[in-house]
N, C-alpha and C. Protein backbone atom coordinates (compact mmCIF):
# COMPACT_ATOMS: atom_id res chain seq x y z
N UNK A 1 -43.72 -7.35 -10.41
CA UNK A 1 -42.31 -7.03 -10.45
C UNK A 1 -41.94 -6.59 -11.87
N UNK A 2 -41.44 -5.37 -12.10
CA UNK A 2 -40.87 -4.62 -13.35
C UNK A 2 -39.74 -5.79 -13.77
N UNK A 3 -39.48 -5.36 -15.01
CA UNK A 3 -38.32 -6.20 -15.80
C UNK A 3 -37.05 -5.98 -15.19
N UNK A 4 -37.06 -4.54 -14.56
CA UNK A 4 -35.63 -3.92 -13.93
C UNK A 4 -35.34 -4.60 -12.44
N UNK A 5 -36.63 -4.68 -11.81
CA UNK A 5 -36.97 -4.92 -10.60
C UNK A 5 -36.09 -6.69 -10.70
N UNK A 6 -36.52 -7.23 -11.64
CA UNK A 6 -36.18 -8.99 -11.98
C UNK A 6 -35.07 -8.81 -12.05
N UNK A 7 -34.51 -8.27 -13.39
CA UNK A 7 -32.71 -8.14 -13.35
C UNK A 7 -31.87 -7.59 -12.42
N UNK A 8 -32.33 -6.77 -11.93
CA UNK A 8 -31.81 -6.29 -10.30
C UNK A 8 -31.52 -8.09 -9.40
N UNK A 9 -32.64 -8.30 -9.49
CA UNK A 9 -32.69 -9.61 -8.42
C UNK A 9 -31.76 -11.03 -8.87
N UNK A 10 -32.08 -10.89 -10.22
CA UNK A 10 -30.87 -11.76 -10.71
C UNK A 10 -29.45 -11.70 -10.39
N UNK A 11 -29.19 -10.34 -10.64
CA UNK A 11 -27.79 -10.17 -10.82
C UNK A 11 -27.35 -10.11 -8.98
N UNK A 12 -28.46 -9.90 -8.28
CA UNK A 12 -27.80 -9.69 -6.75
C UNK A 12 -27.52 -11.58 -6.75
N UNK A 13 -28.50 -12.14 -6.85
CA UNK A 13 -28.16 -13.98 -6.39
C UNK A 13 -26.89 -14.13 -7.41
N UNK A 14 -26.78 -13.40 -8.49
CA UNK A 14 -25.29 -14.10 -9.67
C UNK A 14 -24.33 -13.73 -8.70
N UNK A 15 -24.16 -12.38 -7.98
CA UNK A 15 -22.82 -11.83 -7.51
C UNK A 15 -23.05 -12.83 -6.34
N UNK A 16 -23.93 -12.79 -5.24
CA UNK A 16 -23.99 -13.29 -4.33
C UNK A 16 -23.03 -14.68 -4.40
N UNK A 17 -23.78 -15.22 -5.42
CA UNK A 17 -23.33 -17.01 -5.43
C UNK A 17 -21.59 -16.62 -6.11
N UNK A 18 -21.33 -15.78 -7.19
CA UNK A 18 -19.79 -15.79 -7.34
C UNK A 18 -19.21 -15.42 -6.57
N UNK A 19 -19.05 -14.51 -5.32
CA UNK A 19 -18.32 -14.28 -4.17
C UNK A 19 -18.63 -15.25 -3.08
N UNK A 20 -19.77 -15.83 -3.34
CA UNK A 20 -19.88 -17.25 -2.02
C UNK A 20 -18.55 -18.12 -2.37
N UNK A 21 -18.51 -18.26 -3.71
CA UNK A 21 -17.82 -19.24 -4.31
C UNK A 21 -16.16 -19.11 -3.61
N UNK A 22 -15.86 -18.28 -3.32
CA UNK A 22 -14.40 -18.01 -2.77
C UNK A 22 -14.24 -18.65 -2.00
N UNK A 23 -12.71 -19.43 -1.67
CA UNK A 23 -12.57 -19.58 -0.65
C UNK A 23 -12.44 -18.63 0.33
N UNK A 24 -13.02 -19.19 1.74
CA UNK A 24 -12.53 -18.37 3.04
C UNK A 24 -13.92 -17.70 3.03
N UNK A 25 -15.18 -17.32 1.97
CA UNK A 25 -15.75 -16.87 2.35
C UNK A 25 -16.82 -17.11 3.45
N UNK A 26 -17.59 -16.43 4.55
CA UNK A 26 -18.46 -17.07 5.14
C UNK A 26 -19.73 -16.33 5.22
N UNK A 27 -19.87 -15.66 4.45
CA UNK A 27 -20.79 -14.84 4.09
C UNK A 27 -21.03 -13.42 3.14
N UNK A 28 -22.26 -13.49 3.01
CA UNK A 28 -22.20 -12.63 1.29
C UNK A 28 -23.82 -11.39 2.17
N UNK A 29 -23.84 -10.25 2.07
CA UNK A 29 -25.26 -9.83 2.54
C UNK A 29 -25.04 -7.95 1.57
N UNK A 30 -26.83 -8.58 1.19
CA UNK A 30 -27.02 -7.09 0.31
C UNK A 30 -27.82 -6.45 1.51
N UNK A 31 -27.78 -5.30 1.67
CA UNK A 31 -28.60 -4.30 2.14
C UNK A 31 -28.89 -3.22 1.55
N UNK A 32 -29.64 -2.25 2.08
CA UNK A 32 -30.34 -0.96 1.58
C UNK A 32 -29.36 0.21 2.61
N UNK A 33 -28.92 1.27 1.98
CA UNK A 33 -28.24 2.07 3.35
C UNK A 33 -28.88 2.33 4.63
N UNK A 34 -29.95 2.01 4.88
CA UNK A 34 -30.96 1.74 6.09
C UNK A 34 -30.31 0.59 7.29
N UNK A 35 -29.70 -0.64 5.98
CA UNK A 35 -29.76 -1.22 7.22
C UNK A 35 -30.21 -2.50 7.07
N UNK A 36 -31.60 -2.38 5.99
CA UNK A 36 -32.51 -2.88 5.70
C UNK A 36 -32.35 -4.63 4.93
N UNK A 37 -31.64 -5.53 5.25
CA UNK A 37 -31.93 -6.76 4.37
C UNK A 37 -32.13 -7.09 3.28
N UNK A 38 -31.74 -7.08 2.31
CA UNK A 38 -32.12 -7.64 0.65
C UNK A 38 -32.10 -9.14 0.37
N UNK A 39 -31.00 -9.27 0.24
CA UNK A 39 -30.58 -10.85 0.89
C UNK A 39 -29.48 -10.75 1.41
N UNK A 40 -29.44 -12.46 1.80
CA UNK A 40 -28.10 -12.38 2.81
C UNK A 40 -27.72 -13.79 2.53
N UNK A 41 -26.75 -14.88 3.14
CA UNK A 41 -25.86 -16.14 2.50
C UNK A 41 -26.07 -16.52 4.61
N UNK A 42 -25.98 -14.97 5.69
CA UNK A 42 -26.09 -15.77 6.58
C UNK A 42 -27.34 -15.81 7.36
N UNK A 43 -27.51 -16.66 8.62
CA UNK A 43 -29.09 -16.69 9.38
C UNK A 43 -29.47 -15.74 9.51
N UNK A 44 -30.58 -15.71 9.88
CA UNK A 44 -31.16 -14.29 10.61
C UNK A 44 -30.49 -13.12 11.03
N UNK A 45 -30.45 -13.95 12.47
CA UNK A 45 -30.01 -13.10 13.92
C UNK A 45 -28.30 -12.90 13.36
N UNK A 46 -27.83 -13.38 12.69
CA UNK A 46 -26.02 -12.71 12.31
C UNK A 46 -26.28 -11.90 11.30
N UNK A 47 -27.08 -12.08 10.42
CA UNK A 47 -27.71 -11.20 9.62
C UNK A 47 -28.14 -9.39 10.17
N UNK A 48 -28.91 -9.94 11.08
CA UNK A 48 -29.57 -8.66 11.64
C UNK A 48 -28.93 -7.34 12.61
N UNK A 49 -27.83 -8.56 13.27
CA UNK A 49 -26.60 -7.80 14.00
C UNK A 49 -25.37 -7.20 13.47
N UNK A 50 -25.23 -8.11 11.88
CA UNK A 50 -24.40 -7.24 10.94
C UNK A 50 -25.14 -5.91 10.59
N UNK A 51 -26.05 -5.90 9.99
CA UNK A 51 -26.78 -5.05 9.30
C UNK A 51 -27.01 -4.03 10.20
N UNK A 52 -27.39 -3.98 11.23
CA UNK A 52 -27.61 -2.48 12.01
C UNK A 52 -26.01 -1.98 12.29
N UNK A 53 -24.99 -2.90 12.70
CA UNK A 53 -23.92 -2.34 13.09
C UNK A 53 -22.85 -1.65 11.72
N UNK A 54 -23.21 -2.52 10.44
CA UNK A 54 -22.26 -2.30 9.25
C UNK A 54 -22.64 -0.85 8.44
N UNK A 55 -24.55 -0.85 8.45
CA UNK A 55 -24.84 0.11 8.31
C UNK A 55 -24.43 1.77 8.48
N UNK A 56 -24.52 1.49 9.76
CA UNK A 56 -24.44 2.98 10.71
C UNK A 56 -22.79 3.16 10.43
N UNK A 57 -21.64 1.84 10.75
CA UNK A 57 -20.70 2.45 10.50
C UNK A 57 -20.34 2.98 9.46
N UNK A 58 -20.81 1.96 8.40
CA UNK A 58 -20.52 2.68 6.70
C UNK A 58 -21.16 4.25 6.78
N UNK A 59 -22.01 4.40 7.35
CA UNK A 59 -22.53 6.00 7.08
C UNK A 59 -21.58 6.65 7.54
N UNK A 60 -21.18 6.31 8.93
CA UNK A 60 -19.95 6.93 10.09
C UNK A 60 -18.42 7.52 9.13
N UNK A 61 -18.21 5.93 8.38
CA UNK A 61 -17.40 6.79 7.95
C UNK A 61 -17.30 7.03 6.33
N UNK A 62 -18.58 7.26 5.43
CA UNK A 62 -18.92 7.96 4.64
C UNK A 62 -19.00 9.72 5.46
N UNK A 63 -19.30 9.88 6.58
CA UNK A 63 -19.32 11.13 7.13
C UNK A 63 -17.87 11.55 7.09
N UNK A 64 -17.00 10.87 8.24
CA UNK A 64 -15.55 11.23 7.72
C UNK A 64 -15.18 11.58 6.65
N UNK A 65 -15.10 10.86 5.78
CA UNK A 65 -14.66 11.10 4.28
C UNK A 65 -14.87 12.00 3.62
N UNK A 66 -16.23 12.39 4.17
CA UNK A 66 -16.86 13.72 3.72
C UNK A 66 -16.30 14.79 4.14
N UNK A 67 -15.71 14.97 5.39
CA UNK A 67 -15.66 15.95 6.45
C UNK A 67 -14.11 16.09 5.59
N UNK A 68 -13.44 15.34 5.67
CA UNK A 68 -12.27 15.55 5.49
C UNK A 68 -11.90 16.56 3.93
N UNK A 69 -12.92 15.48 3.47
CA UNK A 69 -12.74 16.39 1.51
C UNK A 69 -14.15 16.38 1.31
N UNK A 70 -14.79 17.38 1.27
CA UNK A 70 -15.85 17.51 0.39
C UNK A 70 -16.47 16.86 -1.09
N UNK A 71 -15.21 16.67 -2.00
CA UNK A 71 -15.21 16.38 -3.51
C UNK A 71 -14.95 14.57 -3.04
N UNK A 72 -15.12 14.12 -2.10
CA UNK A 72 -14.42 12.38 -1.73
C UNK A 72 -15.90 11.60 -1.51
N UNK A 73 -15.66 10.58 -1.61
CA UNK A 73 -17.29 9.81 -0.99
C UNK A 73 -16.37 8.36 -0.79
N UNK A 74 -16.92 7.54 0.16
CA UNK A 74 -16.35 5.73 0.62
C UNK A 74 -17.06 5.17 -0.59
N UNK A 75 -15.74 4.14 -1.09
CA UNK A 75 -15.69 3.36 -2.14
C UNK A 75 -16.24 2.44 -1.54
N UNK A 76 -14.92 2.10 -0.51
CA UNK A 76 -14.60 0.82 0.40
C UNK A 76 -14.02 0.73 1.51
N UNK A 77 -14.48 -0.21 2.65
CA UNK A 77 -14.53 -0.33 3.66
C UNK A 77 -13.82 -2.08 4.20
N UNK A 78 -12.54 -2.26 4.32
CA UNK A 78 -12.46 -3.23 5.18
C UNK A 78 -11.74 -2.96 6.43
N UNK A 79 -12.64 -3.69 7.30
CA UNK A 79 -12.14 -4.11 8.70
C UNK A 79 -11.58 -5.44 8.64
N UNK A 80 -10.45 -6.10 9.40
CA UNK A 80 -9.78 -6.87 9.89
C UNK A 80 -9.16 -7.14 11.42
N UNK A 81 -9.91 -8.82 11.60
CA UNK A 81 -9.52 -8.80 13.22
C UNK A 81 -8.63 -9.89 13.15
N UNK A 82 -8.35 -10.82 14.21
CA UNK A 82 -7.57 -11.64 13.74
C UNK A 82 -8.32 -13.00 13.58
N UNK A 83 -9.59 -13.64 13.78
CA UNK A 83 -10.67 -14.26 13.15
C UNK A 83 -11.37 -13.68 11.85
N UNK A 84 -11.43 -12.65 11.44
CA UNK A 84 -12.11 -12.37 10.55
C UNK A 84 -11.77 -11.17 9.19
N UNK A 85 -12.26 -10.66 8.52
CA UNK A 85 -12.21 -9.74 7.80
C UNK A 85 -13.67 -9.78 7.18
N UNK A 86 -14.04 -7.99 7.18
CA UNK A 86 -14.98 -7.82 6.71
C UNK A 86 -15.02 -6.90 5.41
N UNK A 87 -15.59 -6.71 4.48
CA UNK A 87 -15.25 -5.99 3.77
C UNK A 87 -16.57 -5.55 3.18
N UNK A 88 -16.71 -3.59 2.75
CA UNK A 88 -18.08 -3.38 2.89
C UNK A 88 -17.71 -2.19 1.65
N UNK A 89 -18.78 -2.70 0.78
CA UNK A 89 -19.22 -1.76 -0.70
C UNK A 89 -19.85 -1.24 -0.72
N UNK A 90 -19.95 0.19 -0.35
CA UNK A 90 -21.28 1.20 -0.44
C UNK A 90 -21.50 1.43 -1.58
N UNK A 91 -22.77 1.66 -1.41
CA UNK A 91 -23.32 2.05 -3.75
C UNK A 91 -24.24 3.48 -3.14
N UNK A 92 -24.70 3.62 -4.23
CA UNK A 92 -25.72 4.73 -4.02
C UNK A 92 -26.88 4.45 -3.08
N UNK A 93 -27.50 3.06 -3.35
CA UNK A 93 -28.79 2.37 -3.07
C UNK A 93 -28.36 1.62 -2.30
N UNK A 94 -27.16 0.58 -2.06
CA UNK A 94 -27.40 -0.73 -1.39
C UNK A 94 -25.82 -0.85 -1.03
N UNK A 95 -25.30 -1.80 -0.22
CA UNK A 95 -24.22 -1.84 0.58
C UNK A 95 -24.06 -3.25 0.72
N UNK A 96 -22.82 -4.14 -0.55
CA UNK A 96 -22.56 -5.21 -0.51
C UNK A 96 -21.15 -5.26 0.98
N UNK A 97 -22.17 -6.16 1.81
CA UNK A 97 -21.01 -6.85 2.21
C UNK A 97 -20.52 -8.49 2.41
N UNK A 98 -19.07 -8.54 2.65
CA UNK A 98 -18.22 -10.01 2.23
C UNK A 98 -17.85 -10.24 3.82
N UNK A 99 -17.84 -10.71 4.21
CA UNK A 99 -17.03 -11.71 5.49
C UNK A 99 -16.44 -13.27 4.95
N UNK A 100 -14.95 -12.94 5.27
CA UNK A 100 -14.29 -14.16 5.53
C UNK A 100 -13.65 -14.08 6.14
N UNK A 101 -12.74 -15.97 6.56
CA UNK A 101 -12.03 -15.86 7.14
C UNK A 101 -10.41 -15.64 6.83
N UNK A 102 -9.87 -14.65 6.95
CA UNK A 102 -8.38 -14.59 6.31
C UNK A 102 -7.40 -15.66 6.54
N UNK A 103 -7.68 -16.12 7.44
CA UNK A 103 -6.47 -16.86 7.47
C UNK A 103 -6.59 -18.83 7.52
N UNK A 104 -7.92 -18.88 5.78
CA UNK A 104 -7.68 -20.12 4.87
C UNK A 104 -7.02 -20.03 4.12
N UNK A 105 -6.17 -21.11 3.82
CA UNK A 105 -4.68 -20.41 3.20
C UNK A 105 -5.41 -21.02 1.60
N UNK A 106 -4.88 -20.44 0.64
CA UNK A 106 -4.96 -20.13 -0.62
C UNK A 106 -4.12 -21.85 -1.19
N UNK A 107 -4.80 -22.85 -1.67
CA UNK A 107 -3.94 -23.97 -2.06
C UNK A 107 -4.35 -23.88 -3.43
């Protein structure tokens, strides 16, 4: 493992564990724009069913965005249901996403 390869990995478990830290959160997951797993905060199988579905949509509507303006690209992505909120960070390489629940109230 390169030195870059290490600090890469560091800094994903630092962010990971400071956005775990929130309240309301119930999960923290890095991926590859594939789809692909880096780490994740949940099991497997919720893991694996986020990741193919968060994926494809983030591309979905990185395509929109595109379509609409050429010179535009997706920052950010939240969905909200009334159990949940998801919220999804596309990068160049990898696609942080946050799930919580919105409605732990802030004390």
């Amino acid at each position: 493992m390169t030195s870059q390869e290490t600090t890469t990995a560091a800094e994903m478990e630092e962010t990971i564990a400071r956005i775990s830290s929130h309240k309301g959160v119930e999960g923290v997951m890095i991926m590859n724009r594939e789809g692909a797993i880096i780490q994740s905060t949940l099991d497997e199988d919720k893991a694996k069913t986020h990741s193919v579905a968060l994926s494809e949509l983030t591309a979905k509507a990185s395509h929109v965005v595109g379509l609409l303006d050429q010179n535009d690209e997706l920052t950010f992505l939240r969905i909200r249901s009334k159990q949940r909120e998801i919220m999804v960070s596309p990068d160049k390489g990898f696609i942080l996403v946050v799930l919580q629940n919105p409605n732990i109230s802030e004390e």
